[in-house]
PDB file of N, CA and C in Angstrom:
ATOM      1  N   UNK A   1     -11.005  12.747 -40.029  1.00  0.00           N
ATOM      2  CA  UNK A   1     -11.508  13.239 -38.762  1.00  0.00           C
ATOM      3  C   UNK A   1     -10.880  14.606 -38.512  1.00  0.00           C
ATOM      4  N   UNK A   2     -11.673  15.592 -38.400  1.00  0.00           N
ATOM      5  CA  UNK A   2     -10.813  16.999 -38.108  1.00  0.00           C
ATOM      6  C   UNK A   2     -10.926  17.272 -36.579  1.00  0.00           C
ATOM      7  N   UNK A   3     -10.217  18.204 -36.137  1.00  0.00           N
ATOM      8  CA  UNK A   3      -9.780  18.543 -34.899  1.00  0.00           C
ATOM      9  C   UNK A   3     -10.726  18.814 -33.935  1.00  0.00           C
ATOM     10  N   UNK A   4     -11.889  19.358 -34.123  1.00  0.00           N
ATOM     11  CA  UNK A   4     -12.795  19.084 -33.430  1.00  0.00           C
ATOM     12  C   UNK A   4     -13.241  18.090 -33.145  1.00  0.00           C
ATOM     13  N   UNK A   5     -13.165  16.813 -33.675  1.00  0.00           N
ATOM     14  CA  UNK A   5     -13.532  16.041 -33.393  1.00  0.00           C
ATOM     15  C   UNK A   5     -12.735  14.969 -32.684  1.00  0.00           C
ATOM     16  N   UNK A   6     -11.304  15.250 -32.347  1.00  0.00           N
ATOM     17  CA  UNK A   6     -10.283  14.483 -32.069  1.00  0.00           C
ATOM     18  C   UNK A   6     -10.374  15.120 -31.251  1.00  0.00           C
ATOM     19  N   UNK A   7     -10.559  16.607 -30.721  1.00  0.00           N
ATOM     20  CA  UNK A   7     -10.327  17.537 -29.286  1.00  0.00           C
ATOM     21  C   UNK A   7     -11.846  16.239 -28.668  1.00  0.00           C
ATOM     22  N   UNK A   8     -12.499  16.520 -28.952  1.00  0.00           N
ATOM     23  CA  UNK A   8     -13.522  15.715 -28.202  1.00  0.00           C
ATOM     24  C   UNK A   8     -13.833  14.374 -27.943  1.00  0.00           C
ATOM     25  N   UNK A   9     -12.940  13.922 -28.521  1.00  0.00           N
ATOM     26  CA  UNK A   9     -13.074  12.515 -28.398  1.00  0.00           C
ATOM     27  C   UNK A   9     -11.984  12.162 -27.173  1.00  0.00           C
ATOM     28  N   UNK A  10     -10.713  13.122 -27.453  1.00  0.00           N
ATOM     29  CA  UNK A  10     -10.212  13.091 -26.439  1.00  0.00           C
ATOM     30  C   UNK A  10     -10.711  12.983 -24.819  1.00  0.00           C
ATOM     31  N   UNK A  11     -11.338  14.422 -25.234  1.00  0.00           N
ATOM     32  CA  UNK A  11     -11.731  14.841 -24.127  1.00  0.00           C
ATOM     33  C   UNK A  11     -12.784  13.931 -23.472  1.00  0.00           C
ATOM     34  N   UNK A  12     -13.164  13.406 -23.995  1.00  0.00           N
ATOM     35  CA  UNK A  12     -14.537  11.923 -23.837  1.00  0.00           C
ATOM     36  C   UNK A  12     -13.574  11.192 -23.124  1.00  0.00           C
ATOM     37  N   UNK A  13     -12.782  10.755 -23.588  1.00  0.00           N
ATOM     38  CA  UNK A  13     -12.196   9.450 -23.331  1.00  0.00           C
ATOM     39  C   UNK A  13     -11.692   9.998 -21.628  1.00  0.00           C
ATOM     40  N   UNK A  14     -11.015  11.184 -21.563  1.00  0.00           N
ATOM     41  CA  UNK A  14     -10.203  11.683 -19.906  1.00  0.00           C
ATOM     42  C   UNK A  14     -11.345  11.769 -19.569  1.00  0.00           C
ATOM     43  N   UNK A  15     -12.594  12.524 -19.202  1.00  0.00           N
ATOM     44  CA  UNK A  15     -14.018  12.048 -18.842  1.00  0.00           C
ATOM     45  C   UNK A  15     -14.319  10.771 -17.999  1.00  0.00           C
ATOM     46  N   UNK A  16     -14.460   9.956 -18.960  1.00  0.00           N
ATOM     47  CA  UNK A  16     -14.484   8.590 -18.460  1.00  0.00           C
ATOM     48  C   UNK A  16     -13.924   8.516 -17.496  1.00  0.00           C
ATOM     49  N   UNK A  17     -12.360   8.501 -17.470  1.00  0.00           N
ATOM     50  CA  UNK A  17     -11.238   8.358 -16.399  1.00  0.00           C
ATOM     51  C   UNK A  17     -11.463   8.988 -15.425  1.00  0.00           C
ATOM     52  N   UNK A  18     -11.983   9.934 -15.320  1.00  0.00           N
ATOM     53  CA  UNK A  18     -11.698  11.247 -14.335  1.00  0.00           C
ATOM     54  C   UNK A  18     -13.286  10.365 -13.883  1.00  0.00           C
ATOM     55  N   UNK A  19     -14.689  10.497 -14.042  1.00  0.00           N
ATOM     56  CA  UNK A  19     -15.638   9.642 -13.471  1.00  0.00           C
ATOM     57  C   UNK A  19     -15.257   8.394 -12.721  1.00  0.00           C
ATOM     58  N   UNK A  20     -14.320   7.602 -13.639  1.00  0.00           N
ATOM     59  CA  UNK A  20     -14.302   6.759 -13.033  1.00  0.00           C
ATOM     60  C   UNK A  20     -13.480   6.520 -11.085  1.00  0.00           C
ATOM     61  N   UNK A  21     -12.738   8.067 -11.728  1.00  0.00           N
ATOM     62  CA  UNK A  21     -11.836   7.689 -10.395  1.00  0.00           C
ATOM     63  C   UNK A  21     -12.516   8.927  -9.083  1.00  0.00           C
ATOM     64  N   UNK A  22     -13.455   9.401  -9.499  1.00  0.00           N
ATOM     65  CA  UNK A  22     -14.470   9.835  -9.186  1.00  0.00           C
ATOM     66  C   UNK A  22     -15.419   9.334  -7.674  1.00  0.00           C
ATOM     67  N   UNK A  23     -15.882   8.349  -8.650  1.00  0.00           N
ATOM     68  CA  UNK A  23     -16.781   6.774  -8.257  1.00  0.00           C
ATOM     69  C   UNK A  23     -15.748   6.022  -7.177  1.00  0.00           C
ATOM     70  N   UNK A  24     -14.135   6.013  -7.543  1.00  0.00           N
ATOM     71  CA  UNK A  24     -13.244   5.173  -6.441  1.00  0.00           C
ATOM     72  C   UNK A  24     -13.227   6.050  -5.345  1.00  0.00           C
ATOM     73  N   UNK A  25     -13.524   7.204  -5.387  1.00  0.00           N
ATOM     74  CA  UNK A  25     -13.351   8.146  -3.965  1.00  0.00           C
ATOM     75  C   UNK A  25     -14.743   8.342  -3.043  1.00  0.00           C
ATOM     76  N   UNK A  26     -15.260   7.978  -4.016  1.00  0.00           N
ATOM     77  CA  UNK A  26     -16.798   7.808  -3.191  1.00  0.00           C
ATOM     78  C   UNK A  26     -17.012   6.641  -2.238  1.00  0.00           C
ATOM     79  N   UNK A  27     -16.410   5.346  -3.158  1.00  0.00           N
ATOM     80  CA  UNK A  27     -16.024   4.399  -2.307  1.00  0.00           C
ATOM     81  C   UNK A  27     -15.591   4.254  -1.336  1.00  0.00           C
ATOM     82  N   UNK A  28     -14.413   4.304  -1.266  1.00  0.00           N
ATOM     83  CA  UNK A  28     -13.452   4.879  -0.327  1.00  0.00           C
ATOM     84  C   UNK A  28     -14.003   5.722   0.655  1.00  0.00           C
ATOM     85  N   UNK A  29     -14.793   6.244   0.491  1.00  0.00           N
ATOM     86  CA  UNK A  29     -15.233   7.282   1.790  1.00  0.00           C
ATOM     87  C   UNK A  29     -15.962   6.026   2.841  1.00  0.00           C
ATOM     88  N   UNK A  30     -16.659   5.595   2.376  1.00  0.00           N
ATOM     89  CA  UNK A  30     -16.856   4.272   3.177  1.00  0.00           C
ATOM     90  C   UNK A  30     -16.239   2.758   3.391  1.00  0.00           C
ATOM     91  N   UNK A  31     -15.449   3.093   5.046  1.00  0.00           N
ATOM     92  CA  UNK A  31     -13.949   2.404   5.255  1.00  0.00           C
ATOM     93  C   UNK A  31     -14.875   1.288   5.687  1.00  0.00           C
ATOM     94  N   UNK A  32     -15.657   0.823   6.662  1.00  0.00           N
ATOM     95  CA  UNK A  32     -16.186  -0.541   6.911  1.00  0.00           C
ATOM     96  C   UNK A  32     -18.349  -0.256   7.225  1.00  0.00           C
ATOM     97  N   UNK A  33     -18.909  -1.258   6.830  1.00  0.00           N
ATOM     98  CA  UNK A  33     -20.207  -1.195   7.380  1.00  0.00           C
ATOM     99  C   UNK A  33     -20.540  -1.891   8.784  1.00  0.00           C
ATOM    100  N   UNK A  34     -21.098  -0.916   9.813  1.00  0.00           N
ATOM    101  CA  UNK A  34     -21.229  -1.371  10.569  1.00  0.00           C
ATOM    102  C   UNK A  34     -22.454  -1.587  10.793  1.00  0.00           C
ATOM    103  N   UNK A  35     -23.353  -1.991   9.948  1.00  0.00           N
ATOM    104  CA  UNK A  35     -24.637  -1.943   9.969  1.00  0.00           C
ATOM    105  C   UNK A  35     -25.064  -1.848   8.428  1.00  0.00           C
ATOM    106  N   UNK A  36     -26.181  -3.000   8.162  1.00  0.00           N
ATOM    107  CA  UNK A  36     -26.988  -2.572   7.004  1.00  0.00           C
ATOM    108  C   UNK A  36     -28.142  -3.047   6.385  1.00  0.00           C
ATOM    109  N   UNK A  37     -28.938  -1.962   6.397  1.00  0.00           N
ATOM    110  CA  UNK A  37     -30.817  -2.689   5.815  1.00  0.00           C
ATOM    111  C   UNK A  37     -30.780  -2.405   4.333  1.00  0.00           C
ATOM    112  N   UNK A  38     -31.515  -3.798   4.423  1.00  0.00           N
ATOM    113  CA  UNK A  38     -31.535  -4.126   2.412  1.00  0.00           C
ATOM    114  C   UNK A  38     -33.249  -4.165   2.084  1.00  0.00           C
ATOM    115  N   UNK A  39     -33.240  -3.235   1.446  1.00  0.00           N
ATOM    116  CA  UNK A  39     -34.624  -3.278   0.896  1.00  0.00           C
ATOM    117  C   UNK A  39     -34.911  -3.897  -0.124  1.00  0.00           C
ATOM    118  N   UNK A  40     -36.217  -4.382  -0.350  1.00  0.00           N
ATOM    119  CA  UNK A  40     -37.065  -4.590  -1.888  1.00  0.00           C
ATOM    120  C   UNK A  40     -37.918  -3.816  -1.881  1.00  0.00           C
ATOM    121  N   UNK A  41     -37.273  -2.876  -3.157  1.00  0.00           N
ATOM    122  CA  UNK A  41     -38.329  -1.718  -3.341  1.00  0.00           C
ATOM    123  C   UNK A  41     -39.887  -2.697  -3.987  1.00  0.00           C
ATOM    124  N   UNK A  42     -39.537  -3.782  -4.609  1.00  0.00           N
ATOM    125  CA  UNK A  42     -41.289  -4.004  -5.211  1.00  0.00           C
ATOM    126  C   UNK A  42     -41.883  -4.587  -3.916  1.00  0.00           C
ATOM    127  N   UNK A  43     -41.829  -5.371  -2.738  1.00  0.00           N
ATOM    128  CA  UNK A  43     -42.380  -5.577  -2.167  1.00  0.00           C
ATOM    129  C   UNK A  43     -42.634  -4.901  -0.420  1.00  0.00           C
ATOM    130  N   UNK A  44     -41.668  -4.435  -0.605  1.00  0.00           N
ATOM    131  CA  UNK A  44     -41.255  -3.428   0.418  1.00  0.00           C
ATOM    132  C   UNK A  44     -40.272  -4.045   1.604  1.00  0.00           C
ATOM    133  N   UNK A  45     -40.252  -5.117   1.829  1.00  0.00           N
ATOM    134  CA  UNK A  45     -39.590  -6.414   3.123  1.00  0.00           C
ATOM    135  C   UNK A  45     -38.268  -5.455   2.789  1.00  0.00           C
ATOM    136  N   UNK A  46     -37.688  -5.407   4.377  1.00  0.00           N
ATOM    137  CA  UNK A  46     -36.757  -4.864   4.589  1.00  0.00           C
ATOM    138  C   UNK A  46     -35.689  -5.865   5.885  1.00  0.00           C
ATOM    139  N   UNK A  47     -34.768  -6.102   5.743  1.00  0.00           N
ATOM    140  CA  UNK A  47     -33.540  -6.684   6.455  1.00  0.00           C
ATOM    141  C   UNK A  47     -32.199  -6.124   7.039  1.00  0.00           C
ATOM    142  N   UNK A  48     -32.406  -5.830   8.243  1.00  0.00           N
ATOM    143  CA  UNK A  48     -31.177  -5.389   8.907  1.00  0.00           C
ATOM    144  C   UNK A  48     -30.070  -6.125   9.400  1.00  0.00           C
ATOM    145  N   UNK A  49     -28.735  -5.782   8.869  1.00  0.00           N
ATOM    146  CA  UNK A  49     -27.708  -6.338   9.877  1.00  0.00           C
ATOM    147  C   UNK A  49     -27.573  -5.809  10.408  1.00  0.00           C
ATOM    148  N   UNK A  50     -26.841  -6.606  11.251  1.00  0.00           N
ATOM    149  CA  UNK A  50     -25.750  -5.912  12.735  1.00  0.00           C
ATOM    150  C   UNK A  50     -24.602  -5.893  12.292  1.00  0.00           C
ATOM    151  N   UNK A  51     -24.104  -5.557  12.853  1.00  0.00           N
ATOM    152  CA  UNK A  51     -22.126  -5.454  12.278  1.00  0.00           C
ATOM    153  C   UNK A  51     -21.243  -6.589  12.388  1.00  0.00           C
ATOM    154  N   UNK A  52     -21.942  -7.850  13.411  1.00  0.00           N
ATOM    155  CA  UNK A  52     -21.218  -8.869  12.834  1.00  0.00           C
ATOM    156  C   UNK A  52     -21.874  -9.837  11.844  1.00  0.00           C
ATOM    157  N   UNK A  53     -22.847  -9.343  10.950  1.00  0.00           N
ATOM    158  CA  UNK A  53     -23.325 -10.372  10.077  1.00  0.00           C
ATOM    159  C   UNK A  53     -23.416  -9.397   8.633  1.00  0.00           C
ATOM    160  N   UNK A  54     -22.128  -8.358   8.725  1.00  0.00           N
ATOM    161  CA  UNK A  54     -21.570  -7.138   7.232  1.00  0.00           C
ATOM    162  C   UNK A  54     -20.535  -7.899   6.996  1.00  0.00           C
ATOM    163  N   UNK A  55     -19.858  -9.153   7.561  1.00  0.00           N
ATOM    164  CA  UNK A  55     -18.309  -9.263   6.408  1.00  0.00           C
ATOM    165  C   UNK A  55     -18.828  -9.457   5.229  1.00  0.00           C
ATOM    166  N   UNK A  56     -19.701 -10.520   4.616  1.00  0.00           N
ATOM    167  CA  UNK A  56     -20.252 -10.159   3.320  1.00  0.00           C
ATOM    168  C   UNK A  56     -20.189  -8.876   2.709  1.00  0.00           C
ATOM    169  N   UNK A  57     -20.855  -8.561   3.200  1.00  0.00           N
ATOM    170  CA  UNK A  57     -20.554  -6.853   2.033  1.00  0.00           C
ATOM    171  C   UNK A  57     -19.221  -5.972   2.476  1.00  0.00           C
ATOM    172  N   UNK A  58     -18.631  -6.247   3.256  1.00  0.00           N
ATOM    173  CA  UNK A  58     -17.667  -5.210   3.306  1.00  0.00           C
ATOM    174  C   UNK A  58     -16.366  -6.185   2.607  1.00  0.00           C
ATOM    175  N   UNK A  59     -16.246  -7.727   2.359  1.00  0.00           N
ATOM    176  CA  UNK A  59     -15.153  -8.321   1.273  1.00  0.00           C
ATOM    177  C   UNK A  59     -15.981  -7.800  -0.122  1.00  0.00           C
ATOM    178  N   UNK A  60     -17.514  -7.474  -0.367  1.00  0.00           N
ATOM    179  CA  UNK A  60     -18.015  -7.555  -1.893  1.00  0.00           C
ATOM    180  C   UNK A  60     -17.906  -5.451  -2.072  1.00  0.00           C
ATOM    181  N   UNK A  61     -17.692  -4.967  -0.648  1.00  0.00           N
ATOM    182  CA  UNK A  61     -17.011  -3.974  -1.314  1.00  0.00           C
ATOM    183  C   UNK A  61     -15.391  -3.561  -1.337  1.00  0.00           C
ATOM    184  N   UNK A  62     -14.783  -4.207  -0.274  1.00  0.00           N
ATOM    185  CA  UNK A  62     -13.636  -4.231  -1.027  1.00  0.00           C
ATOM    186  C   UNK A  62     -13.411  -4.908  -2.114  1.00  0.00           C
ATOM    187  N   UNK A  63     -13.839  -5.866  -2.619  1.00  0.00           N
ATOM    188  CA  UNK A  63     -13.482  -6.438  -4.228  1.00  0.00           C
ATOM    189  C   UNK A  63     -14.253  -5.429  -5.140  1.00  0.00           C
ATOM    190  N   UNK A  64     -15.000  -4.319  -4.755  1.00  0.00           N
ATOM    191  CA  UNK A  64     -15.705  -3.617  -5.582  1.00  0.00           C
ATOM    192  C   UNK A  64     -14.779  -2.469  -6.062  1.00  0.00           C
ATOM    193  N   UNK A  65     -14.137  -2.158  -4.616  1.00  0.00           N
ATOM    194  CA  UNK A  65     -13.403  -1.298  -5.057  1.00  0.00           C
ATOM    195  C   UNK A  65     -11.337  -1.644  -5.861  1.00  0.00           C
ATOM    196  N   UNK A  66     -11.686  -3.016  -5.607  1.00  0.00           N
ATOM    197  CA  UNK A  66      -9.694  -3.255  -5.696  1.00  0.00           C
ATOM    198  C   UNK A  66     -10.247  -3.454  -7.585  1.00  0.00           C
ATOM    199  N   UNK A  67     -11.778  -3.829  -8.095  1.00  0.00           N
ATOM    200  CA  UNK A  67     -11.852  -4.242  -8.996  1.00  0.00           C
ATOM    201  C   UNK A  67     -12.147  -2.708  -9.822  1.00  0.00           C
ATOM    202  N   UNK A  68     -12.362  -1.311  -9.281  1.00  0.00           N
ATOM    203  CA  UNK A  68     -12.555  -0.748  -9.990  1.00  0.00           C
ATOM    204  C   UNK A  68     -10.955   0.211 -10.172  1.00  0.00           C
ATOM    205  N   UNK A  69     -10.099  -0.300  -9.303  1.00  0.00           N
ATOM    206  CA  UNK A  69      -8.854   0.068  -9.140  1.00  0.00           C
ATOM    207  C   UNK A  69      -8.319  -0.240 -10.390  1.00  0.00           C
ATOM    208  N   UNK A  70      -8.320  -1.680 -10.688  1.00  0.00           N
ATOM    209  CA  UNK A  70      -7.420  -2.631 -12.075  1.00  0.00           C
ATOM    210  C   UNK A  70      -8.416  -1.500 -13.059  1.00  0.00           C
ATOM    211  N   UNK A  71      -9.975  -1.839 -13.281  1.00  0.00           N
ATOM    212  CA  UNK A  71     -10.024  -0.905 -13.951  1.00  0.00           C
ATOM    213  C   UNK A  71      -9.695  -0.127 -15.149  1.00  0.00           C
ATOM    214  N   UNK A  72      -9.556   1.424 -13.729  1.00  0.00           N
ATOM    215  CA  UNK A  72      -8.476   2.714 -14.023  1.00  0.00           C
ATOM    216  C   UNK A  72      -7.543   2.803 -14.448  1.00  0.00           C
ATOM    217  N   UNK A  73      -6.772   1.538 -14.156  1.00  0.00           N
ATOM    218  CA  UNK A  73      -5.474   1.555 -14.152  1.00  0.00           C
ATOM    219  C   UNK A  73      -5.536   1.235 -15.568  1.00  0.00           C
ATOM    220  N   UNK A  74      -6.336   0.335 -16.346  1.00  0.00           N
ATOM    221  CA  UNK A  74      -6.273  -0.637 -17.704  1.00  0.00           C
ATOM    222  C   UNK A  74      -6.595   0.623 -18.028  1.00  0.00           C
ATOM    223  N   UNK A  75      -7.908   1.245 -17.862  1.00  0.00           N
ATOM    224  CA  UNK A  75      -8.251   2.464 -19.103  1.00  0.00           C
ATOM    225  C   UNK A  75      -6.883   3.604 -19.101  1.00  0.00           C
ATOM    226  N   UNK A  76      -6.566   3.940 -18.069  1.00  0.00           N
ATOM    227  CA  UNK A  76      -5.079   4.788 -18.348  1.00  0.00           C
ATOM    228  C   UNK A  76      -4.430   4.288 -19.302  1.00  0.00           C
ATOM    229  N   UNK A  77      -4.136   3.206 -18.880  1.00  0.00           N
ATOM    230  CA  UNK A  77      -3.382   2.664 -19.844  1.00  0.00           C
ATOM    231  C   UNK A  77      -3.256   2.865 -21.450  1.00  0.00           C
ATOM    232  N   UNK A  78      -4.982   2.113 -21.834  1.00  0.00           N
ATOM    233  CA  UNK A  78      -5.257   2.032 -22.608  1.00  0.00           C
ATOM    234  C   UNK A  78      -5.454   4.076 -23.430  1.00  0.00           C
ATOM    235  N   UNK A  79      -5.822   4.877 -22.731  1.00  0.00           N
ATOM    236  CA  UNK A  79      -5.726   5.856 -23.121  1.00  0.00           C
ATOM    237  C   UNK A  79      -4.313   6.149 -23.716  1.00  0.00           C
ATOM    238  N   UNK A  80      -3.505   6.366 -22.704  1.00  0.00           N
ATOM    239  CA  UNK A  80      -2.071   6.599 -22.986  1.00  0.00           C
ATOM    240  C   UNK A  80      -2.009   5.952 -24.471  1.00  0.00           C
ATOM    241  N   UNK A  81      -1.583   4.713 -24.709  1.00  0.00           N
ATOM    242  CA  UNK A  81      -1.331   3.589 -25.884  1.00  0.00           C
ATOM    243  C   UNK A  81      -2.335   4.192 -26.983  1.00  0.00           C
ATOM    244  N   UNK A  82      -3.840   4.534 -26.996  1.00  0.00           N
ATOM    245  CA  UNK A  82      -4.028   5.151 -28.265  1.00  0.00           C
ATOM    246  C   UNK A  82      -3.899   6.274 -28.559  1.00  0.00           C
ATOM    247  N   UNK A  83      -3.729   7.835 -27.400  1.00  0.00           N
ATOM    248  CA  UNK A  83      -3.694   8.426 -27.584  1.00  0.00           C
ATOM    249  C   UNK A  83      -1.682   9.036 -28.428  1.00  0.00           C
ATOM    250  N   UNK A  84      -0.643   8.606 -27.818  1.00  0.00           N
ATOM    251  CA  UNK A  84       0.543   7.876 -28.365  1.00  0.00           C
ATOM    252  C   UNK A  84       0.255   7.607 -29.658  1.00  0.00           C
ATOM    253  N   UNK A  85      -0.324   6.076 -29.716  1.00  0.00           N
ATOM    254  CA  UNK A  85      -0.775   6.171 -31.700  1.00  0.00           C
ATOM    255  C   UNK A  85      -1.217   6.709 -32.364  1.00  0.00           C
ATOM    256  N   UNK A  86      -1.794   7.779 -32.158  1.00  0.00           N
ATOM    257  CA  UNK A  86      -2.430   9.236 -32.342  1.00  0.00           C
ATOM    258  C   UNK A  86      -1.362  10.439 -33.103  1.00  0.00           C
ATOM    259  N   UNK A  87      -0.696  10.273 -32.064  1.00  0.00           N
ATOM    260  CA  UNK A  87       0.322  11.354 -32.445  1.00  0.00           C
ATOM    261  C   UNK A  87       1.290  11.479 -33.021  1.00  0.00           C
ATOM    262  N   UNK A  88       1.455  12.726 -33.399  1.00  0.00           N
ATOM    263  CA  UNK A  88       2.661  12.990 -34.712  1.00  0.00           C
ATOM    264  C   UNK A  88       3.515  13.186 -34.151  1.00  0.00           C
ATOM    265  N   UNK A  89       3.868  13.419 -33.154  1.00  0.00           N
ATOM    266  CA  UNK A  89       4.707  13.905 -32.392  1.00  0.00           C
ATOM    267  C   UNK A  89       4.826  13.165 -31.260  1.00  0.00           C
ATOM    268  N   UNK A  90       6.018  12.455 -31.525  1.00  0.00           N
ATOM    269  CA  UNK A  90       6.651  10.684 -30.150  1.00  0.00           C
ATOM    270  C   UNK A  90       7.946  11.260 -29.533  1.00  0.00           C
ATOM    271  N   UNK A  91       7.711  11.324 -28.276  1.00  0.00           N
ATOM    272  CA  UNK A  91       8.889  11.562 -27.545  1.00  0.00           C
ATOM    273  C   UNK A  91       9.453  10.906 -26.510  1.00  0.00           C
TER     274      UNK A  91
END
Protein backbone atom coordinates (compact mmCIF):
# COMPACT_ATOMS: atom_id res chain seq x y z
CA UNK A 1 0.00 0.00 0.00
CA UNK A 2 1.83 3.33 -0.81
CA UNK A 3 1.29 6.61 0.83
CA UNK A 4 -1.28 7.85 -1.02
CA UNK A 5 -3.21 5.51 -0.23
CA UNK A 6 -2.65 5.30 3.56
CA UNK A 7 -2.92 9.43 3.51
CA UNK A 8 -6.49 8.60 2.38
CA UNK A 9 -7.59 6.04 4.03
CA UNK A 10 -6.65 7.86 6.89
CA UNK A 11 -8.20 10.62 6.06
CA UNK A 12 -11.56 8.46 5.34
CA UNK A 13 -11.52 6.99 8.45
CA UNK A 14 -11.24 10.98 10.61
CA UNK A 15 -14.17 11.79 8.04
CA UNK A 16 -16.33 9.37 9.38
CA UNK A 17 -15.59 10.65 12.94
CA UNK A 18 -15.77 14.17 12.30
CA UNK A 19 -19.58 13.34 10.41
CA UNK A 20 -20.35 11.47 12.90
CA UNK A 21 -19.91 13.97 15.62
CA UNK A 22 -21.32 16.29 13.25
CA UNK A 23 -24.81 14.45 13.26
CA UNK A 24 -24.38 14.53 17.52
CA UNK A 25 -24.54 18.39 17.31
CA UNK A 26 -27.38 18.49 15.20
CA UNK A 27 -29.03 16.49 17.70
CA UNK A 28 -28.33 18.23 20.39
CA UNK A 29 -29.62 21.36 18.98
CA UNK A 30 -32.92 19.88 19.72
CA UNK A 31 -33.18 19.90 23.74
CA UNK A 32 -37.01 18.62 24.11
CA UNK A 33 -40.19 18.26 21.55
CA UNK A 34 -42.85 20.14 22.35
CA UNK A 35 -44.96 19.18 19.72
CA UNK A 36 -44.98 16.70 16.79
CA UNK A 37 -46.79 15.69 13.35
CA UNK A 38 -45.88 12.37 11.82
CA UNK A 39 -46.56 11.92 8.37
CA UNK A 40 -47.07 9.03 5.77
CA UNK A 41 -45.66 10.24 2.85
CA UNK A 42 -47.52 7.17 0.71
CA UNK A 43 -50.79 7.88 2.01
CA UNK A 44 -50.61 11.23 3.15
CA UNK A 45 -52.58 10.76 7.01
CA UNK A 46 -50.90 13.00 9.19
CA UNK A 47 -50.81 12.93 13.33
CA UNK A 48 -50.16 15.60 15.73
CA UNK A 49 -48.95 15.63 19.25
CA UNK A 50 -49.21 17.87 21.92
CA UNK A 51 -46.39 18.08 24.27
CA UNK A 52 -47.75 15.86 26.72
CA UNK A 53 -48.15 12.85 24.46
CA UNK A 54 -43.78 13.57 23.04
CA UNK A 55 -42.19 11.54 26.07
CA UNK A 56 -42.01 8.79 23.52
CA UNK A 57 -39.87 10.48 21.23
CA UNK A 58 -38.00 12.67 23.32
CA UNK A 59 -36.62 9.09 25.64
CA UNK A 60 -36.20 7.53 21.61
CA UNK A 61 -34.21 10.68 21.09
CA UNK A 62 -32.33 10.80 23.91
CA UNK A 63 -31.35 7.06 23.48
CA UNK A 64 -30.63 8.26 19.90
CA UNK A 65 -28.37 10.46 20.89
CA UNK A 66 -26.52 8.71 24.28
CA UNK A 67 -26.39 5.74 21.50
CA UNK A 68 -24.60 7.75 18.96
CA UNK A 69 -22.34 9.07 21.84
CA UNK A 70 -20.92 5.17 22.72
CA UNK A 71 -20.65 5.18 19.09
CA UNK A 72 -17.91 7.97 18.65
CA UNK A 73 -16.44 7.12 21.39
CA UNK A 74 -15.85 3.13 20.06
CA UNK A 75 -14.82 4.52 16.53
CA UNK A 76 -12.14 6.91 18.29
CA UNK A 77 -11.14 4.39 19.81
CA UNK A 78 -10.99 2.06 17.34
CA UNK A 79 -9.18 4.64 15.06
CA UNK A 80 -6.55 5.44 17.59
CA UNK A 81 -5.75 1.30 18.11
CA UNK A 82 -5.32 0.86 14.23
CA UNK A 83 -3.97 3.82 13.37
CA UNK A 84 -1.03 3.06 16.48
CA UNK A 85 -0.67 -0.44 14.64
CA UNK A 86 0.09 1.43 11.73
CA UNK A 87 2.93 3.09 12.86
CA UNK A 88 6.57 2.98 12.85
CA UNK A 89 6.92 5.25 15.11
CA UNK A 90 5.31 4.31 19.07
CA UNK A 91 5.59 6.75 21.63
Amino acid sequence: MGINEIKSEFESDLKRIDHMKSMLERLRSVDVFKGATVRDWGSCDQVYFKEDECDWLNEMWSDKINSLIDEIENEEKNFVEKWQSRSMFRG
